[in-house]
Protein backbone atom coordinates (compact mmCIF):
# COMPACT_ATOMS: atom_id res chain seq x y z
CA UNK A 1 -39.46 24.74 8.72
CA UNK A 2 -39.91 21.95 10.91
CA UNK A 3 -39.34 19.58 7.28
CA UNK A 4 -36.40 21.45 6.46
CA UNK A 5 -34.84 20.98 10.15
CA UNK A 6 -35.87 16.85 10.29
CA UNK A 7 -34.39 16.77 6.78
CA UNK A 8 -31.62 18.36 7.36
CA UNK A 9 -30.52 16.91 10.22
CA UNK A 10 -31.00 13.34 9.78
CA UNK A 11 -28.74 13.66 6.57
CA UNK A 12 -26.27 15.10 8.36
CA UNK A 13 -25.94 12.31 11.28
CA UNK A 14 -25.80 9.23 8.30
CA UNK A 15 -23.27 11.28 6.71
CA UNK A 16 -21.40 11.43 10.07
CA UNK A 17 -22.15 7.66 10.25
CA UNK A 18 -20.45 7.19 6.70
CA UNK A 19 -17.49 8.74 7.88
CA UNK A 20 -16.56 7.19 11.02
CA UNK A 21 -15.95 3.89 8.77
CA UNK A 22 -17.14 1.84 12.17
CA UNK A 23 -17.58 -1.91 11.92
CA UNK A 24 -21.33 -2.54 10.85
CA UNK A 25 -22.39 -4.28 13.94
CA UNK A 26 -21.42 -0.92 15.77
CA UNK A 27 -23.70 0.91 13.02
CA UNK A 28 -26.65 -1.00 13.21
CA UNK A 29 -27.19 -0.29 16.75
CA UNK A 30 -26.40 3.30 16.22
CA UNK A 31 -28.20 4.66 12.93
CA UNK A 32 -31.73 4.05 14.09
CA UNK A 33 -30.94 6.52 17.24
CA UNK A 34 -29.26 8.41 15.18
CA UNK A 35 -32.05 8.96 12.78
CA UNK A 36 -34.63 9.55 15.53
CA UNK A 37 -32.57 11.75 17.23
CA UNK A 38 -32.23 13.99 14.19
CA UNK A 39 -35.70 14.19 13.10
CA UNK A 40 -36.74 14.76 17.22
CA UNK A 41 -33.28 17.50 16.73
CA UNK A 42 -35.24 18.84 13.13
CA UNK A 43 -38.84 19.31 15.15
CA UNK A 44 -37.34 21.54 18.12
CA UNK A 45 -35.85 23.92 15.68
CA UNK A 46 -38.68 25.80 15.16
CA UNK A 47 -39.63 26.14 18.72
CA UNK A 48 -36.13 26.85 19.31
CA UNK A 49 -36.57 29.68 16.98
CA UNK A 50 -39.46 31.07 18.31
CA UNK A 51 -41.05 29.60 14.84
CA UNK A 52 -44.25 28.37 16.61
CA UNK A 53 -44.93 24.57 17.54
CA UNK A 54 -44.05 22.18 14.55
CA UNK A 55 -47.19 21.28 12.03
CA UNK A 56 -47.73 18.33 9.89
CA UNK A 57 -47.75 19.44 6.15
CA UNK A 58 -51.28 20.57 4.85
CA UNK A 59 -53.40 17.83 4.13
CA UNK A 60 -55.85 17.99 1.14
CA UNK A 61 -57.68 14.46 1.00
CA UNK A 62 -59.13 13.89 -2.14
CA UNK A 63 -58.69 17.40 -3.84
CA UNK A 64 -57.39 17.68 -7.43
CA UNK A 65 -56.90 14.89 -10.09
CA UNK A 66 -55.58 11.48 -9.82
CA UNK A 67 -52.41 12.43 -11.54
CA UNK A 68 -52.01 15.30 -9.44
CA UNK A 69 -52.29 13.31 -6.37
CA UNK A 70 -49.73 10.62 -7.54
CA UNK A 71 -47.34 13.82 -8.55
CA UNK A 72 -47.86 15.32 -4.68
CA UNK A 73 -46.25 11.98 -3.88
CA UNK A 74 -42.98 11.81 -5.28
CA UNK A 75 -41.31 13.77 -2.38
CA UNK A 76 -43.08 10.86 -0.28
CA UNK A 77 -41.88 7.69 -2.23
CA UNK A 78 -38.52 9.31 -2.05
CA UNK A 79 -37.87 9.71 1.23
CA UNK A 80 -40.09 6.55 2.07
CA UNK A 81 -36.96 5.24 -0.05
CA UNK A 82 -34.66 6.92 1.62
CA UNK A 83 -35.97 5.32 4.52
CA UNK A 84 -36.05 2.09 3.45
CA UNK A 85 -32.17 2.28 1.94
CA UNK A 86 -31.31 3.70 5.61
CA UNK A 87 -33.25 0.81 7.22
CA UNK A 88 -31.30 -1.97 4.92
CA UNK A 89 -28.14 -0.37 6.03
CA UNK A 90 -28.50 -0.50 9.70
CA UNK A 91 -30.75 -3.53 9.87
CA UNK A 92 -29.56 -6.11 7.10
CA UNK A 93 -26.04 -5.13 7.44
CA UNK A 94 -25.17 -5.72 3.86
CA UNK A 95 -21.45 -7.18 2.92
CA UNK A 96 -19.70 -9.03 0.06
CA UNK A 97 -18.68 -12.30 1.68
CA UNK A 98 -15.51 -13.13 -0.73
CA UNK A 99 -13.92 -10.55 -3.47
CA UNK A 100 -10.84 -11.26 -5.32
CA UNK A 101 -9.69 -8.58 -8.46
CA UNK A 102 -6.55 -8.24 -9.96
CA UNK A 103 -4.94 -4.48 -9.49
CA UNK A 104 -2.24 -2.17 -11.03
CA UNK A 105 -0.03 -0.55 -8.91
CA UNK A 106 3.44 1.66 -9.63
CA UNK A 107 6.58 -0.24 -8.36
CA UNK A 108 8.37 -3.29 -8.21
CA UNK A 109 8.90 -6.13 -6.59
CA UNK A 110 12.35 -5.68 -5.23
CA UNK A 111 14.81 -7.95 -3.41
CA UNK A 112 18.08 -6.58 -1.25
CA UNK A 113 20.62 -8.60 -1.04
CA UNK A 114 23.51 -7.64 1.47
CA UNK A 115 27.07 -9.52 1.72
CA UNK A 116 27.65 -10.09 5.14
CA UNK A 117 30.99 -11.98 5.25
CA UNK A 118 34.18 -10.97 6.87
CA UNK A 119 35.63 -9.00 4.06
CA UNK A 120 33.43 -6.49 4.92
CA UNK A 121 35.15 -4.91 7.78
CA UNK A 122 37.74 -3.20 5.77
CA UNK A 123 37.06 0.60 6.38
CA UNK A 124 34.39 2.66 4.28
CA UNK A 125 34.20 6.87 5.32
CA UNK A 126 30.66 8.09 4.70
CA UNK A 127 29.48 11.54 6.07
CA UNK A 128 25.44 11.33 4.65
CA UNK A 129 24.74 7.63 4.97
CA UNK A 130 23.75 6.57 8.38
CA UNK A 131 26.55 3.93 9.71
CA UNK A 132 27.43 2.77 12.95
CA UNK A 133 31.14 2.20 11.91
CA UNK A 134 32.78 2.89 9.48
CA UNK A 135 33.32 -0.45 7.92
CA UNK A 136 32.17 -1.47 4.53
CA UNK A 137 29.44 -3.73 5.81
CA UNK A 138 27.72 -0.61 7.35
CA UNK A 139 28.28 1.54 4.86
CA UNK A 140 26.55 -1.50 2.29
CA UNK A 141 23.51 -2.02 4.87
CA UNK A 142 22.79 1.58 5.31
CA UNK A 143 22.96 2.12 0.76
CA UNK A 144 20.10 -0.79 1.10
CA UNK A 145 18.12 1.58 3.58
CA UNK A 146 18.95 4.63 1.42
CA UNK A 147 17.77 2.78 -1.63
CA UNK A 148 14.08 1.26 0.23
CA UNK A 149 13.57 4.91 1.87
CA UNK A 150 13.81 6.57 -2.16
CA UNK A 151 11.42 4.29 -2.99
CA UNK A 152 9.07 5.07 -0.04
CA UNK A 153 8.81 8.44 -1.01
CA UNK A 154 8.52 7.65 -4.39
CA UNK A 155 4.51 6.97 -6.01
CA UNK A 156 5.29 3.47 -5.42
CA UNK A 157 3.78 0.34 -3.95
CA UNK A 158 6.80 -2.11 -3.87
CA UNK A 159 7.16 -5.31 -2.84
CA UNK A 160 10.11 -5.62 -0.58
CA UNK A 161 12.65 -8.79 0.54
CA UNK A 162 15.60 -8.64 2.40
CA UNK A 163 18.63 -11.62 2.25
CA UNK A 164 21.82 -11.97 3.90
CA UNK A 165 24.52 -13.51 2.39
CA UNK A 166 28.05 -14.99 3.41
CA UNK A 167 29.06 -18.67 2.24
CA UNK A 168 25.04 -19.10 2.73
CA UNK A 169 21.94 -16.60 1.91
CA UNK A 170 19.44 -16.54 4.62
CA UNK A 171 16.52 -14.65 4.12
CA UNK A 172 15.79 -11.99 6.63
CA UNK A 173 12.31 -10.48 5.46
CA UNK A 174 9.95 -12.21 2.86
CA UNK A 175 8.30 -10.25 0.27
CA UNK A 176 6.21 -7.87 1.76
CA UNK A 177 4.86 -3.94 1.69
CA UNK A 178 5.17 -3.81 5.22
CA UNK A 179 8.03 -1.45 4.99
CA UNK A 180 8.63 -0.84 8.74
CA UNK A 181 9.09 -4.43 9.32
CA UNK A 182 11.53 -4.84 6.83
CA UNK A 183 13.83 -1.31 8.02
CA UNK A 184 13.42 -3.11 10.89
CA UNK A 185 15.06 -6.15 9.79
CA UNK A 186 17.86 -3.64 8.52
CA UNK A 187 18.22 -2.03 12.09
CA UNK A 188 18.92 -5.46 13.36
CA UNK A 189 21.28 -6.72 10.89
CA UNK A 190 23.43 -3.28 10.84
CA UNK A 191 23.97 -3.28 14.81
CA UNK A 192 27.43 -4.62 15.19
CA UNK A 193 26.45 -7.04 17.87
CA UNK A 194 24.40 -9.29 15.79
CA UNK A 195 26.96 -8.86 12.74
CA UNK A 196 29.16 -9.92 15.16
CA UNK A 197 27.67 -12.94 15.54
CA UNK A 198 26.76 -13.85 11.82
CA UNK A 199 29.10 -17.09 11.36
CA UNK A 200 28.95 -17.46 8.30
CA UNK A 201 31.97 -15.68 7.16
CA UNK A 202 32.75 -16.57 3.64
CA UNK A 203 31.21 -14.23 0.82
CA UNK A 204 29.08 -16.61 -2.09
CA UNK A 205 27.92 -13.91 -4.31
CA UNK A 206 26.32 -16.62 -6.78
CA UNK A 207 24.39 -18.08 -3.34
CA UNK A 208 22.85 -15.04 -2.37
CA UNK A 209 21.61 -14.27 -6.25
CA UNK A 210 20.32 -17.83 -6.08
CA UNK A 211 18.80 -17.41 -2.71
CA UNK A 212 16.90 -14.46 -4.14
CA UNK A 213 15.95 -16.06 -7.23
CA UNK A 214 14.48 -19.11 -5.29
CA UNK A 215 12.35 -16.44 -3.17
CA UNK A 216 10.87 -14.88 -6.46
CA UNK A 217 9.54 -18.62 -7.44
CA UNK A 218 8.17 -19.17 -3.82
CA UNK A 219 6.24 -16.35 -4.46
CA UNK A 220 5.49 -17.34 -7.89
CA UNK A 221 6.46 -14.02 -9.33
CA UNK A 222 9.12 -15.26 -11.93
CA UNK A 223 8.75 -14.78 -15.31
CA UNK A 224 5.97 -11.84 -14.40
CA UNK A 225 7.02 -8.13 -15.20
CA UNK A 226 8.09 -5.91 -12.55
CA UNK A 227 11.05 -7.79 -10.80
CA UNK A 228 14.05 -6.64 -9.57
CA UNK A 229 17.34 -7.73 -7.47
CA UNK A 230 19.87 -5.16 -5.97
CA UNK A 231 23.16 -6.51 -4.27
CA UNK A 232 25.15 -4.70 -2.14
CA UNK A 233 28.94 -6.27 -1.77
CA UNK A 234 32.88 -5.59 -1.46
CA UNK A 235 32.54 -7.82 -4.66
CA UNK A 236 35.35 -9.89 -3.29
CA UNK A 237 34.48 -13.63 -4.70
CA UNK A 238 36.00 -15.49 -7.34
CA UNK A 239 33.57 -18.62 -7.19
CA UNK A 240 32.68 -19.54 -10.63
CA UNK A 241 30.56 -22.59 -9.53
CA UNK A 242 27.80 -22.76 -6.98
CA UNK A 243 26.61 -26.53 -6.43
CA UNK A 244 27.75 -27.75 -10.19
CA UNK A 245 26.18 -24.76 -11.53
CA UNK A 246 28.47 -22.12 -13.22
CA UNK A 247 28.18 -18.41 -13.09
CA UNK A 248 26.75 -18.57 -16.46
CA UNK A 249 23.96 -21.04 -15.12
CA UNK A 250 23.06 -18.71 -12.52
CA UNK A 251 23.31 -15.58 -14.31
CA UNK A 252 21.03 -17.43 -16.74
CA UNK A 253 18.18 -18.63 -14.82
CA UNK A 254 17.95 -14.67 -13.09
CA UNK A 255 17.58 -13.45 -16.60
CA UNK A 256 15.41 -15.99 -18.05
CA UNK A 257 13.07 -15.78 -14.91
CA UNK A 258 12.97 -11.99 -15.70
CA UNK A 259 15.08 -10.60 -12.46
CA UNK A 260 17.54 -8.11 -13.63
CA UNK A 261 19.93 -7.84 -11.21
CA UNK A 262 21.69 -4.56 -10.00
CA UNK A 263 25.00 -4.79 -7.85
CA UNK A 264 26.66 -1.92 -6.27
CA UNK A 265 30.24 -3.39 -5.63
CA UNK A 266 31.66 -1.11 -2.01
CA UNK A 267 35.52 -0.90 -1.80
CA UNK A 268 36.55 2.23 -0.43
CA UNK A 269 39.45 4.04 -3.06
CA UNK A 270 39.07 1.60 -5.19
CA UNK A 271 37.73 2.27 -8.60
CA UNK A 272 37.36 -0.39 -10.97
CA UNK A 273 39.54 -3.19 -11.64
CA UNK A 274 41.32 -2.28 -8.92
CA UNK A 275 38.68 -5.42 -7.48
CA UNK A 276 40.93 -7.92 -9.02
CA UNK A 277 37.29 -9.39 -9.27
CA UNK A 278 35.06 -6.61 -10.99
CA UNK A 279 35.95 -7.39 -14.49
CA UNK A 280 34.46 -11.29 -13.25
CA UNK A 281 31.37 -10.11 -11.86
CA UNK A 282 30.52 -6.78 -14.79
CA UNK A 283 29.63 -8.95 -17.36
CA UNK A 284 27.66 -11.34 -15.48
CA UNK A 285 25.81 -9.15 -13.71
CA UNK A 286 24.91 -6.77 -17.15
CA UNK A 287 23.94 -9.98 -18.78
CA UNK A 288 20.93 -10.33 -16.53
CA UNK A 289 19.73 -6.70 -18.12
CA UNK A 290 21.23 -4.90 -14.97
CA UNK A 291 24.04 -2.92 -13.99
CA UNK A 292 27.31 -3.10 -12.51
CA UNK A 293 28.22 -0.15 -10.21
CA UNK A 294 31.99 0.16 -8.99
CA UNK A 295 31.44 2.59 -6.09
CA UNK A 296 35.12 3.63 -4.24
CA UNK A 297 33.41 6.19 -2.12
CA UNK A 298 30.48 7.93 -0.79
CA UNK A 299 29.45 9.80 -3.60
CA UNK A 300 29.38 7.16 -6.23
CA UNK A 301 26.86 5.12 -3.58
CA UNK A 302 24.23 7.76 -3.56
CA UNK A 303 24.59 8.36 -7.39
CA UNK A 304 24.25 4.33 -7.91
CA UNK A 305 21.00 3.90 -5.54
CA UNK A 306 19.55 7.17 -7.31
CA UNK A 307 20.23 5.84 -10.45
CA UNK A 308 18.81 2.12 -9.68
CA UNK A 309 15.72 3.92 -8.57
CA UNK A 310 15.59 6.65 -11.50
CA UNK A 311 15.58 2.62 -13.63
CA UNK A 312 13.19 0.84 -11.29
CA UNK A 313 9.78 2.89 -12.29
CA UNK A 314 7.59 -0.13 -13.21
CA UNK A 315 4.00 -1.14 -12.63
CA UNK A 316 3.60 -4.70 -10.81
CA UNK A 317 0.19 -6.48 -11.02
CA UNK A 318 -1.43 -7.82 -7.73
CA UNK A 319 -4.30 -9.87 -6.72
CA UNK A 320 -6.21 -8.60 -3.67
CA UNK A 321 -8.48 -10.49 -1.89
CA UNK A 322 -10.93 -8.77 0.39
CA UNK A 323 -12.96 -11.13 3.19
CA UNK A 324 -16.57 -9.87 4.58
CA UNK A 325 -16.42 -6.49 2.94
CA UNK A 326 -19.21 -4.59 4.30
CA UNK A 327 -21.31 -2.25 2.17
CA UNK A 328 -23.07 -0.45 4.54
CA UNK A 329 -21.44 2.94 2.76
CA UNK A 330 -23.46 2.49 0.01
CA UNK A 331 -26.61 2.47 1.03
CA UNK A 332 -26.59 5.13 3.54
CA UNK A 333 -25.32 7.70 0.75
CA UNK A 334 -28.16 6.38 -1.47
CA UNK A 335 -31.06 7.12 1.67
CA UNK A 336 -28.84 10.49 1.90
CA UNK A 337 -29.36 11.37 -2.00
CA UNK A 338 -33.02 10.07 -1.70
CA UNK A 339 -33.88 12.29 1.22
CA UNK A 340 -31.77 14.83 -0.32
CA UNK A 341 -34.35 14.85 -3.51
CA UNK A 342 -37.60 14.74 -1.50
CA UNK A 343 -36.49 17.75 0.64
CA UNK A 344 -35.23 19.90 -2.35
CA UNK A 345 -39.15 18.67 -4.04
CA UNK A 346 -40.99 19.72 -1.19
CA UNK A 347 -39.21 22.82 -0.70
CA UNK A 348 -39.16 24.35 -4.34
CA UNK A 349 -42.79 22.61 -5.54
CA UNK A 350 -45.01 24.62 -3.62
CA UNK A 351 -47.80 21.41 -4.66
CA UNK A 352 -45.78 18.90 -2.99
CA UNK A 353 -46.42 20.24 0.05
CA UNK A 354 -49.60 18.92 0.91
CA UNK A 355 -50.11 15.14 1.16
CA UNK A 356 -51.16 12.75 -0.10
């Protein structure tokens, strides 16, 4: 009884250990106490009980073979092993210094792009999406929130960026799957105050796409599987060139460094080529291996950002690096299946109850 109590308990306080996931310099100081707790715990139980005052198992000094003597022992070595794993836990504190491995994950790598110019203030009426005014800007910052909150709830691990765009393309949020930080970033651009102040008036559609592209080759994710661009604009730019590079150049170098590109053009009531400037920006924007979305109201938004998400199910490889990884897990649940063993031993082999 007293055996089954110490065993017992002491696997039950390192599997409480295990789970509490505690820095290993807070775990070596608390398994040994732990352990001598339990087994002090596992030797009151049967006073507790009323079983008596705990006994030593039977001893039986040099009775029996010598292979029956090693075979009493196996309970022993186990939990001596047990013991020993336990020990190596607390004591050594075992860790991986360095790890680096290259994993799989569902998602993209995904950069919004928002036109922030002055065109933008022309009126938009929405009802489901979450604006502040209704003005087109709004209505274009809360379809990029829309569109990053689908993918949140998705089975996805995206990498997320966030750009601004007017004559110039700032960027707002790197790449990142810190996703509060970047709808944070959207909070900020969408209140009117700080659109308010956003000088940069004119609308370069070819600047932000550039912008964007130039962020996919600081992170050195061009030409890899798994990218993806989505711009959000009145669509209201004629600009062929940007910097001696045509719209063809541009459009190019998105497609060639494997960025499909994805623009939902906002007008309110206006369907397309009523945007003197849709039938510019359709082709150029399809040749990338995207799609051009005319959206004149509230309903064709939501459809678009569904859609672009229904498209954007894609696996994106990543390298993870891991400093000082401690093992301590490990070895506890291998003195926990030791001790586990040797109890089950002594308890069902009436023979490997006496020692040695």
């Amino acid at each position: 009884m007293a055996a089954l109590g110490c065993g017992v308990s002491a696997v039950a306080q390192v599997l409480w250990l295990v789970s509490l996931q505690a820095e290993p310099a807070y775990l070596t100081h608390l398994l040994p106490a732990q352990l001598l707790g339990g087994a002090g715990v596992g030797l009151a139980i049967p006073s507790l009980l009323g079983a008596g005052s705990a006994a030593l198992p039977a001893a039986h000094f040099g009775t029996g073979s010598g292979i029956l003597n090693m075979v009493r022992q196996v309970g022993t070595v186990l939990g001596v092993a047990g013991l020993v794993a336990a020990l190596t836990a607390s004591a050594a504190d075992p860790l991986t210094a360095f790890t680096r491995e290259q994993v799989t994950y569902p998602g993209r790598r995904i950069a919004l792009v928002v036109d922030g110019s002055n065109s933008m203030i022309l009126p938009f009426e929405t009802s489901q999406l979450k604006t502040t005014v209704n003005r087109t800007y709004f209505t274009a910052v809360a379809s990029a929130e829309r569109f990053m909150r689908l993918r949140m709830n998705g089975p996805y691990r995206d990498l997320i960026a966030l750009i601004q765009f007017g004559n110039n393309a700032y960027v707002v949020t790197p790449f990142t799957t810190d996703y509060e930080n970047v709808l944070l970033s959207i909070r900020l651009i969408s209140d009117p105050v700080n659109w308010a102040r956003f000088s940069d008036g004119g609308t370069t559609i070819l600047e932000g796409i550039a912008e964007a592209a130039r962020l996919f080759k600081a992170f050195e994710f061009t030409n890899a599987s798994g990218n993806l661009m989505v711009v959000f604009s009145d669509g209201i730019d004629d600009q062929l060139q940007l910097k001696g590079q045509t719209m063809d150049r541009v459009v190019a170098t998105a497609r060639e460094s494997a960025i499909p590109v994805y623009m939902i053009r906002t007008a309110f009531k206006r369907k397309f080529g009523d945007v003197r400037e849709d039938r510019l920006w359709q082709p150029a924007i399809e040749r990338t291996g995207g799609r051009f979305y005319p959206a004149s109201d509230e309903a064709t938004i939501l459809r678009a950002v569904e859609d672009i998400d229904r498209l954007s199910a894609g696996r994106i490889d990543v390298r993870e690096y891991t400093a000082y990884q401690p093992r301590f897990a490990g070895y506890a649940l291998a003195a926990v299946a030791l001790w586990l063993s040797a109890m089950v031993l002594k308890l069902s082999v009436r023979s490997l109850r006496t020692f040695p």
